[in-house]
PDB file of N, CA and C in Angstrom:
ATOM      1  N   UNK A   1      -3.198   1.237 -13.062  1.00  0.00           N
ATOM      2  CA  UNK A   1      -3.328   2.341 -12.147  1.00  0.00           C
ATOM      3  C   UNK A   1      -3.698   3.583 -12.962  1.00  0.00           C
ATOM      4  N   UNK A   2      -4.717   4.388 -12.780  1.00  0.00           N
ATOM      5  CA  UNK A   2      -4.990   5.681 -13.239  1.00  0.00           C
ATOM      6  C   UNK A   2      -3.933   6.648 -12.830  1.00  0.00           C
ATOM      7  N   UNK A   3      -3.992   7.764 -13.940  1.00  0.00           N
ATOM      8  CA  UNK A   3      -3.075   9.010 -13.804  1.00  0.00           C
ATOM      9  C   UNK A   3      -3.483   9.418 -12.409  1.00  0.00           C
ATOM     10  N   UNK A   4      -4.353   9.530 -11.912  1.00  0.00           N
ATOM     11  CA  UNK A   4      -4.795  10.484 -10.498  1.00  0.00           C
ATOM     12  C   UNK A   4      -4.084   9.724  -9.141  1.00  0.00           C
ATOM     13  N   UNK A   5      -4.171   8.376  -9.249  1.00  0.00           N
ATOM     14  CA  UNK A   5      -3.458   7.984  -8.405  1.00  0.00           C
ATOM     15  C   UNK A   5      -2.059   7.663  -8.630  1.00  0.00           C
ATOM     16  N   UNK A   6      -1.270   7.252  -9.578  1.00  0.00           N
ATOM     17  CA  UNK A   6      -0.104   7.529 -10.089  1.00  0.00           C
ATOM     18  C   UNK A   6       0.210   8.875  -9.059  1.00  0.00           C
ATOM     19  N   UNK A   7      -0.312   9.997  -9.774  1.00  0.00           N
ATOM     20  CA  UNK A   7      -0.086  11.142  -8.994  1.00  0.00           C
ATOM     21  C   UNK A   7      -0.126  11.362  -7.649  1.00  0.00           C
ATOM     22  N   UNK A   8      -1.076  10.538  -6.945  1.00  0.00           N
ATOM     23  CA  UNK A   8      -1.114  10.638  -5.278  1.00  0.00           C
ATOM     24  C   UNK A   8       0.227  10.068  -5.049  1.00  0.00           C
ATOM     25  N   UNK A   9       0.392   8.893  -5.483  1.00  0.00           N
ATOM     26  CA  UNK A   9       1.315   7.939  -4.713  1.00  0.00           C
ATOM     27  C   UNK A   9       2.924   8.903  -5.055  1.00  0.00           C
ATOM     28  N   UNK A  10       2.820   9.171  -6.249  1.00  0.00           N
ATOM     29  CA  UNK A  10       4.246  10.018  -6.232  1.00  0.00           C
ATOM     30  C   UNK A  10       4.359  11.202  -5.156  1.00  0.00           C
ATOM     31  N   UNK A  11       3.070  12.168  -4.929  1.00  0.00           N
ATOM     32  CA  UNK A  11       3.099  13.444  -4.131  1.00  0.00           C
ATOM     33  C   UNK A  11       3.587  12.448  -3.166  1.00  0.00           C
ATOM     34  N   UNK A  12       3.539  11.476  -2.068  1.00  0.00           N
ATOM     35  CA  UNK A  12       3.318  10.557  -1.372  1.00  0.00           C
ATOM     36  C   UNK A  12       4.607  10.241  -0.994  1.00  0.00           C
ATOM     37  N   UNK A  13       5.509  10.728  -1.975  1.00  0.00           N
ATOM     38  CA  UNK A  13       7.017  10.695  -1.750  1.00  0.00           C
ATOM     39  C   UNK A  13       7.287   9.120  -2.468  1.00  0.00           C
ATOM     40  N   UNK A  14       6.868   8.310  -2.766  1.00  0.00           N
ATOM     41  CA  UNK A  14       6.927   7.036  -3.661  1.00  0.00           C
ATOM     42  C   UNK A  14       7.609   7.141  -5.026  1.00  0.00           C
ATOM     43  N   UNK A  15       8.424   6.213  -5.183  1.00  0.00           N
ATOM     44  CA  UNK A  15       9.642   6.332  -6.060  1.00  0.00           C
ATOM     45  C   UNK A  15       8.946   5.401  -7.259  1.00  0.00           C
ATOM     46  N   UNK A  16       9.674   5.401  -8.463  1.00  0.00           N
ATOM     47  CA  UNK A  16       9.186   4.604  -9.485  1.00  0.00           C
ATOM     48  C   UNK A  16       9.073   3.176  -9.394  1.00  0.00           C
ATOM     49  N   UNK A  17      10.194   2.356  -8.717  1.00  0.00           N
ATOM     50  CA  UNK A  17      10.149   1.430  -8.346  1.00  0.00           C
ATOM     51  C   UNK A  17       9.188   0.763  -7.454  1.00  0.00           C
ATOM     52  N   UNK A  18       8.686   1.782  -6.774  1.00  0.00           N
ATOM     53  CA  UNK A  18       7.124   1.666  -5.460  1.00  0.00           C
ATOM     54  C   UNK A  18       5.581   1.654  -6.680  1.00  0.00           C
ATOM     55  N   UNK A  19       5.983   2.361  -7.992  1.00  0.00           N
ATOM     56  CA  UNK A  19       4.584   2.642  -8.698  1.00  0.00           C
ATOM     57  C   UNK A  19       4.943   1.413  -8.985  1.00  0.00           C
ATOM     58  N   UNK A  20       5.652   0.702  -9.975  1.00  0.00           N
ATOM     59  CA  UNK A  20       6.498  -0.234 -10.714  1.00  0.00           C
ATOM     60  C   UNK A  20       5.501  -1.466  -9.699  1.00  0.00           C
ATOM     61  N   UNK A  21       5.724  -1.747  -8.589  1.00  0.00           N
ATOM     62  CA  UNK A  21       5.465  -2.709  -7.804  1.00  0.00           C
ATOM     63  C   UNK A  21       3.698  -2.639  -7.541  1.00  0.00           C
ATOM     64  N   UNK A  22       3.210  -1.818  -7.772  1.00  0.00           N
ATOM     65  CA  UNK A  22       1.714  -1.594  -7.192  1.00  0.00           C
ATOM     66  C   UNK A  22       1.465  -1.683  -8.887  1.00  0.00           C
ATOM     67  N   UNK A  23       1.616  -1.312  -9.664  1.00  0.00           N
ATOM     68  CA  UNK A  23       1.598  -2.136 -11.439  1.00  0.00           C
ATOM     69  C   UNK A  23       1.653  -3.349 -11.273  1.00  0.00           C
ATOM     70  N   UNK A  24       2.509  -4.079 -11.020  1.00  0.00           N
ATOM     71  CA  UNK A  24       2.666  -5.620 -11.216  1.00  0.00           C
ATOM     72  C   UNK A  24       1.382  -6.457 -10.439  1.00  0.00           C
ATOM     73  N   UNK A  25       0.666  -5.606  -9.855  1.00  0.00           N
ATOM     74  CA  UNK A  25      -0.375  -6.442  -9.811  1.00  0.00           C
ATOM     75  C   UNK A  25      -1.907  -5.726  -9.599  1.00  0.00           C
ATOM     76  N   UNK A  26      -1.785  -4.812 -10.167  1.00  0.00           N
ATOM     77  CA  UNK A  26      -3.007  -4.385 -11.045  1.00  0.00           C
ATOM     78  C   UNK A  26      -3.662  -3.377 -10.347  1.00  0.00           C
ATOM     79  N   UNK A  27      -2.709  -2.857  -8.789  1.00  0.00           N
ATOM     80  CA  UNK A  27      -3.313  -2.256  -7.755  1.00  0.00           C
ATOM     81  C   UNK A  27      -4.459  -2.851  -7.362  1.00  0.00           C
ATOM     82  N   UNK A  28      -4.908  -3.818  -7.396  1.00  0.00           N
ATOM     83  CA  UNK A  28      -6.030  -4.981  -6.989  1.00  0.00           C
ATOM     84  C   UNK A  28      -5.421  -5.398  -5.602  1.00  0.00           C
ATOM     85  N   UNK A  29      -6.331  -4.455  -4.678  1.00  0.00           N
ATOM     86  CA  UNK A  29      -6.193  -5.102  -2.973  1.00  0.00           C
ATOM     87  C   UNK A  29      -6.170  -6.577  -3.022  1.00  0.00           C
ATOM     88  N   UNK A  30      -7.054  -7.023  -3.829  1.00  0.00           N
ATOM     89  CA  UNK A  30      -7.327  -8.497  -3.028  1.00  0.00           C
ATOM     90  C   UNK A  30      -5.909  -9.480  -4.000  1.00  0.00           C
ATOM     91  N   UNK A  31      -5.272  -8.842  -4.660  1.00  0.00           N
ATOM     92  CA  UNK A  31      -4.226  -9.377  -5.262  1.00  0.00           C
ATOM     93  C   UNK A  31      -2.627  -8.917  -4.863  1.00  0.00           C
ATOM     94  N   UNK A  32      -2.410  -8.235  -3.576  1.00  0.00           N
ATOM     95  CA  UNK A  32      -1.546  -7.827  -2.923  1.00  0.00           C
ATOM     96  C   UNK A  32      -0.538  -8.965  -2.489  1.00  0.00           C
ATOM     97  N   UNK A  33       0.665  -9.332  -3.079  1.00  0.00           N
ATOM     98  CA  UNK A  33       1.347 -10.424  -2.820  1.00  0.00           C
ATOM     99  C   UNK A  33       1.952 -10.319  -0.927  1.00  0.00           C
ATOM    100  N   UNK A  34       2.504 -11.399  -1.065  1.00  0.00           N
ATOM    101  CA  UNK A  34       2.991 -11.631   0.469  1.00  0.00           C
ATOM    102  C   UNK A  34       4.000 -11.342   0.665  1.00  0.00           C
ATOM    103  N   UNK A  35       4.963 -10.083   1.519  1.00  0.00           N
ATOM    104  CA  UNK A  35       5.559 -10.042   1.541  1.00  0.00           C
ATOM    105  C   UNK A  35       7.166 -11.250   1.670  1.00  0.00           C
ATOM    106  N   UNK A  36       8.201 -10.925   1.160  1.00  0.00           N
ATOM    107  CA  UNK A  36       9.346 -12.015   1.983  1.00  0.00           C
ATOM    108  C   UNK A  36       9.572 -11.409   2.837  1.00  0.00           C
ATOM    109  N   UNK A  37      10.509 -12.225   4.114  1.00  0.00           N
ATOM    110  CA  UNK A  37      11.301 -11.214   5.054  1.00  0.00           C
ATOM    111  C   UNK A  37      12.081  -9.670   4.924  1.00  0.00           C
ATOM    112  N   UNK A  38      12.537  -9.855   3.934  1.00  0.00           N
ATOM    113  CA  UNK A  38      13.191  -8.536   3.890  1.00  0.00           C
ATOM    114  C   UNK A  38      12.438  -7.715   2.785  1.00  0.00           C
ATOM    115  N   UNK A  39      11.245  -7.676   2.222  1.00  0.00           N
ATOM    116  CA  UNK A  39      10.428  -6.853   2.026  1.00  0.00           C
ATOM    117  C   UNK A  39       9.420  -6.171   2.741  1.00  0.00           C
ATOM    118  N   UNK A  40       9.425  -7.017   4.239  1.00  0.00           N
ATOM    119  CA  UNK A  40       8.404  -6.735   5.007  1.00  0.00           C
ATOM    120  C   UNK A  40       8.009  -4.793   5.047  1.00  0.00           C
ATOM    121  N   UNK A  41       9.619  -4.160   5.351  1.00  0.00           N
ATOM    122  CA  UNK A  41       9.972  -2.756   5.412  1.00  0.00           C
ATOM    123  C   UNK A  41       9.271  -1.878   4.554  1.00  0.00           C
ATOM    124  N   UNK A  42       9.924  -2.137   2.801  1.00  0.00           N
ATOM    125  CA  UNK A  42       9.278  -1.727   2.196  1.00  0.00           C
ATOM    126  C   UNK A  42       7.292  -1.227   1.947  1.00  0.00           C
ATOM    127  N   UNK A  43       7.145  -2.482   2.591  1.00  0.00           N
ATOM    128  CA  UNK A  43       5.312  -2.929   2.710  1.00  0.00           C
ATOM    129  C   UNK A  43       5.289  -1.785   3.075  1.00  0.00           C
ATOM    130  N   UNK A  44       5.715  -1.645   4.842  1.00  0.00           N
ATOM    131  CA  UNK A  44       5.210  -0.377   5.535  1.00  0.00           C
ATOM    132  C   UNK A  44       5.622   0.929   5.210  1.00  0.00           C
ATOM    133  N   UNK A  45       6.802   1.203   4.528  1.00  0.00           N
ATOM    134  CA  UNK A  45       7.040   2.287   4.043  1.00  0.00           C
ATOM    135  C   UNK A  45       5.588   2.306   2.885  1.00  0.00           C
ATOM    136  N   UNK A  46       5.461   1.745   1.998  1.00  0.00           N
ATOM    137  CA  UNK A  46       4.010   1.885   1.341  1.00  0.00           C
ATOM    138  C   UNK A  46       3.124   2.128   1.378  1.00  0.00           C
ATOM    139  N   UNK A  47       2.653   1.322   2.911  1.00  0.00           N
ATOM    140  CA  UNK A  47       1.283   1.531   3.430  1.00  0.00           C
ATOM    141  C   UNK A  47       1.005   2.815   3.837  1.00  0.00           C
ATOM    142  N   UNK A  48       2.041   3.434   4.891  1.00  0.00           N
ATOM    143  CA  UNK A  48       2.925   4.825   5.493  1.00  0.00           C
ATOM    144  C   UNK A  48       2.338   5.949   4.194  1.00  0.00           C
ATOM    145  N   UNK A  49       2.714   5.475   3.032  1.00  0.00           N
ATOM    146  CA  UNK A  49       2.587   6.664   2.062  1.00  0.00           C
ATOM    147  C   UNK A  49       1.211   6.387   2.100  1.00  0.00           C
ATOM    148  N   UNK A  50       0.662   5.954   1.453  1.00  0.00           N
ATOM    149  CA  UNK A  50      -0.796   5.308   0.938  1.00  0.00           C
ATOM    150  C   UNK A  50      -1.608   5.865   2.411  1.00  0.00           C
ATOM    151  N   UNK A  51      -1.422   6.353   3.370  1.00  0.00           N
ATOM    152  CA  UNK A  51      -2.267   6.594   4.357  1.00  0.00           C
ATOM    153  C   UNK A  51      -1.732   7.860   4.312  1.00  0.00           C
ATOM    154  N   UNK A  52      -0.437   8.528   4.279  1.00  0.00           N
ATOM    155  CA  UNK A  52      -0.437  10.097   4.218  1.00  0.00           C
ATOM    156  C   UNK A  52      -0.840  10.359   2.980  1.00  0.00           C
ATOM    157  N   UNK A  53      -1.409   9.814   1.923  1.00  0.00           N
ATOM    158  CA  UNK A  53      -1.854  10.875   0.931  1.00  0.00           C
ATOM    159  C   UNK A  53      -3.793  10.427   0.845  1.00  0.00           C
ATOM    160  N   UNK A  54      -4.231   9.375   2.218  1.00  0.00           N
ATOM    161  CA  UNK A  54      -5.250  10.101   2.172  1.00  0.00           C
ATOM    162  C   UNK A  54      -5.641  10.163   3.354  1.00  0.00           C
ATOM    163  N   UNK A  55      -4.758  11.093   4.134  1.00  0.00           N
ATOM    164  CA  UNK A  55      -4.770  11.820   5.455  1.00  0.00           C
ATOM    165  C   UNK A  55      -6.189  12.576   5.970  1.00  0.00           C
ATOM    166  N   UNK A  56      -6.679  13.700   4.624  1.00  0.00           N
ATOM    167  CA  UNK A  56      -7.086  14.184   4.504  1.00  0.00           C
ATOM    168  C   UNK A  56      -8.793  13.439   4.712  1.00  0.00           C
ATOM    169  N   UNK A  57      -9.044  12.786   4.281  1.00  0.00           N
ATOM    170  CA  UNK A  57     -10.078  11.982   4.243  1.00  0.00           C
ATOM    171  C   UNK A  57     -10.810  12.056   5.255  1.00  0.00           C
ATOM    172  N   UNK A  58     -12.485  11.659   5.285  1.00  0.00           N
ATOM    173  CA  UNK A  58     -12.599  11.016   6.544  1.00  0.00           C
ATOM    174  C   UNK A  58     -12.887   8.718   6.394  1.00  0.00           C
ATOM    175  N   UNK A  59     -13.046   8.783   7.626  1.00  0.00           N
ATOM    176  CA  UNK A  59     -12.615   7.394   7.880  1.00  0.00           C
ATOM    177  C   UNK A  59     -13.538   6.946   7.021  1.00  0.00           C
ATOM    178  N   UNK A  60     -14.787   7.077   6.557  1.00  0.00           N
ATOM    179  CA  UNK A  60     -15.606   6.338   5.363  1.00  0.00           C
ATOM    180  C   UNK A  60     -15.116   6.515   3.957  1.00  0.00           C
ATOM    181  N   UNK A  61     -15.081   7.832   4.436  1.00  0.00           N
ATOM    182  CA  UNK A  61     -14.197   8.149   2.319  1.00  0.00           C
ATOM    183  C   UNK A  61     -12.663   7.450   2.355  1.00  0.00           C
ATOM    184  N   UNK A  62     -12.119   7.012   3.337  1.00  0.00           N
ATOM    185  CA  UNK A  62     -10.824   6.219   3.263  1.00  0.00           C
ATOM    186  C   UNK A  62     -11.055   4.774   3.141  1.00  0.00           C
ATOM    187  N   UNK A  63     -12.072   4.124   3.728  1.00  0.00           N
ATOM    188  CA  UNK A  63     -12.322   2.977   3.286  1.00  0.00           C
ATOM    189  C   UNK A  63     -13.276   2.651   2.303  1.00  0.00           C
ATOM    190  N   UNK A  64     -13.667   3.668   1.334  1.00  0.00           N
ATOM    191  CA  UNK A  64     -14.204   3.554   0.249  1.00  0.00           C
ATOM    192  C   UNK A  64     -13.359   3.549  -1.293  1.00  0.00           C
ATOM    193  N   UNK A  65     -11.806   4.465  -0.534  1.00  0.00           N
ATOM    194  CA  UNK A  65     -11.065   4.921  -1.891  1.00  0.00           C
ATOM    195  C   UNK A  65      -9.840   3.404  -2.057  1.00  0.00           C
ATOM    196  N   UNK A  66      -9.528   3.778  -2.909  1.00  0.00           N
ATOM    197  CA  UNK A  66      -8.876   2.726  -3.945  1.00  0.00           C
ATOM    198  C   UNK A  66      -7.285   2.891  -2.742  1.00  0.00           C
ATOM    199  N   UNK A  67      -7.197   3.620  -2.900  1.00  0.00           N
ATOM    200  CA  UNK A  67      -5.604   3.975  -2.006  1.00  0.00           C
ATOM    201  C   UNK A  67      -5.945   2.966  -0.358  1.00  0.00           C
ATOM    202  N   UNK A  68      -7.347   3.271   0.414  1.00  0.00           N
ATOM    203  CA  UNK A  68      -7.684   3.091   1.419  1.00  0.00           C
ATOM    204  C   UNK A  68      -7.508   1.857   1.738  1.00  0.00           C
ATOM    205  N   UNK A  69      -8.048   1.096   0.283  1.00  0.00           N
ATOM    206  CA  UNK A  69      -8.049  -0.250   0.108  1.00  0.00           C
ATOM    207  C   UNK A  69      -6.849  -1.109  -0.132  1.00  0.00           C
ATOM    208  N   UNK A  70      -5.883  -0.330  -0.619  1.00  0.00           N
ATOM    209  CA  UNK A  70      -4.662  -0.678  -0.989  1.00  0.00           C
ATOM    210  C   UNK A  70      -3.718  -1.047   0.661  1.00  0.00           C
ATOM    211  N   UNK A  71      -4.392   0.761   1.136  1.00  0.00           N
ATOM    212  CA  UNK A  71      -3.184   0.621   2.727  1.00  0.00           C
ATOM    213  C   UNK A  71      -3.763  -0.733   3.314  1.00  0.00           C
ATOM    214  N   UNK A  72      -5.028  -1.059   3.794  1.00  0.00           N
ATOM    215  CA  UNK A  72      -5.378  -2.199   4.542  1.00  0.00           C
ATOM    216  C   UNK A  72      -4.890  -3.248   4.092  1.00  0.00           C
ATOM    217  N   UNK A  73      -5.391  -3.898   3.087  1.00  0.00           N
ATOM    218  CA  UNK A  73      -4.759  -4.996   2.684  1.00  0.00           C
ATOM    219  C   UNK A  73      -2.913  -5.175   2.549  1.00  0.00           C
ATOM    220  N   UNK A  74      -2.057  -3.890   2.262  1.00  0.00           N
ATOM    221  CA  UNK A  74      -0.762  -4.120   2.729  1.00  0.00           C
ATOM    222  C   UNK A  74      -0.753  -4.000   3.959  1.00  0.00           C
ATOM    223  N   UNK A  75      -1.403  -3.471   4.907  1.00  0.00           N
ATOM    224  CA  UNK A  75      -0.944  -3.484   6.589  1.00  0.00           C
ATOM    225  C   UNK A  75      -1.501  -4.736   6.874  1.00  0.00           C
ATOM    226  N   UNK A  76      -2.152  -5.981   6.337  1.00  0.00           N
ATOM    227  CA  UNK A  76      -2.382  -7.089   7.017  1.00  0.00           C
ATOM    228  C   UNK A  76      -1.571  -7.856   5.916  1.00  0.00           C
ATOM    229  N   UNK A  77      -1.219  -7.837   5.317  1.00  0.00           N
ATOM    230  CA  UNK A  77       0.268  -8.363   4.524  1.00  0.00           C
ATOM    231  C   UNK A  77       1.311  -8.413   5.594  1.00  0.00           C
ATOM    232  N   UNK A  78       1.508  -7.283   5.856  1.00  0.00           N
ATOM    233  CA  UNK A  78       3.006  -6.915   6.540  1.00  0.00           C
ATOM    234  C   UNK A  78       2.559  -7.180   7.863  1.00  0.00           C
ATOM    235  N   UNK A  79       1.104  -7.484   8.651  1.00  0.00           N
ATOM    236  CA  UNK A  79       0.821  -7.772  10.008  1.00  0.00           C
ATOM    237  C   UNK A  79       1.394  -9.316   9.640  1.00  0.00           C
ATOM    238  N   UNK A  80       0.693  -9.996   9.008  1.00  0.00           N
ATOM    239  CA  UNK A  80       0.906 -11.600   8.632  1.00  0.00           C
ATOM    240  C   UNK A  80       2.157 -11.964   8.764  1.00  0.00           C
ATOM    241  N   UNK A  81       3.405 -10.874   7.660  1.00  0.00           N
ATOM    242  CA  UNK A  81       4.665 -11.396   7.752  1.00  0.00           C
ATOM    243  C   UNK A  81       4.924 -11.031   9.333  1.00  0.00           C
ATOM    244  N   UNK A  82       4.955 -10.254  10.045  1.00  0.00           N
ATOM    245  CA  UNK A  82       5.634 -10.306  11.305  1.00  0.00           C
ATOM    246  C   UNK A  82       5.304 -11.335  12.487  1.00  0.00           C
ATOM    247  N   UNK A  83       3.976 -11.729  12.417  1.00  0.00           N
ATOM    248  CA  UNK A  83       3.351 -12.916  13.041  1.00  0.00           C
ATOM    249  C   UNK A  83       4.134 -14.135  12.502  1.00  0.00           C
ATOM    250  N   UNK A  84       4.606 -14.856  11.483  1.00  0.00           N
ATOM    251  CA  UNK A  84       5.196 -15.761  11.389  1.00  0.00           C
ATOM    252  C   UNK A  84       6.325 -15.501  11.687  1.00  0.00           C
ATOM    253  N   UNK A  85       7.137 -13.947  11.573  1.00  0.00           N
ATOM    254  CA  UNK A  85       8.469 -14.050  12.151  1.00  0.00           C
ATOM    255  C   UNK A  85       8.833 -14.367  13.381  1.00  0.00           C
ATOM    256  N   UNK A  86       8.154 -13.744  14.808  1.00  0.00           N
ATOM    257  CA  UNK A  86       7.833 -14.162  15.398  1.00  0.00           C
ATOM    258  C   UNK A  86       7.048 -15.938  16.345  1.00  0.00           C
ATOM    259  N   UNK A  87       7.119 -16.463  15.020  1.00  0.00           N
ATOM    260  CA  UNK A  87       6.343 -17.851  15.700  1.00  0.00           C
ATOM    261  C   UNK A  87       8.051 -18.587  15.551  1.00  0.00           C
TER     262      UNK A  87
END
């Protein structure tokens, strides 16, 4: 993860343990693990940040930026886990 986003995700209200976890896998969307049940929360508290710090944006520059890419792929993480909770 670069210093600049390091820095978003903290303004973002994201704790060390939240950078800690988006490290362990390289901030690589397409390498976003699956949530368990009781991580599902966390996901969306993540995604939650990762979309207020690029609020500001518009909808092309959000699905162009690294953060943008990050929120989608955790909001269909955490869509996935609730669909099997549910089945």
């Amino acid at each position: 993860m670069d210093a600049l986003m390091r820095e978003c995700l903290e303004m973002a209200g994201l704790a060390a343990a939240d950078i800690a976890w988006f490290d362990s896998f390289g901030c690589d969307d397409s390498r976003v693990p699956a949530p368990r049940p009781e991580e599902v929360a966390d996901y969306a508290r993540r995604e939650a940040a990762l979309n207020a710090a690029i609020a500001a944006l518009t909808f092309a520059e959000r699905g162009e930026s690294a953060e943008g890419r990050l929120a989608a792929a955790i909001g269909a993480r955490v869509a996935d886990a609730r669909d099997r909770e549910e089945e």
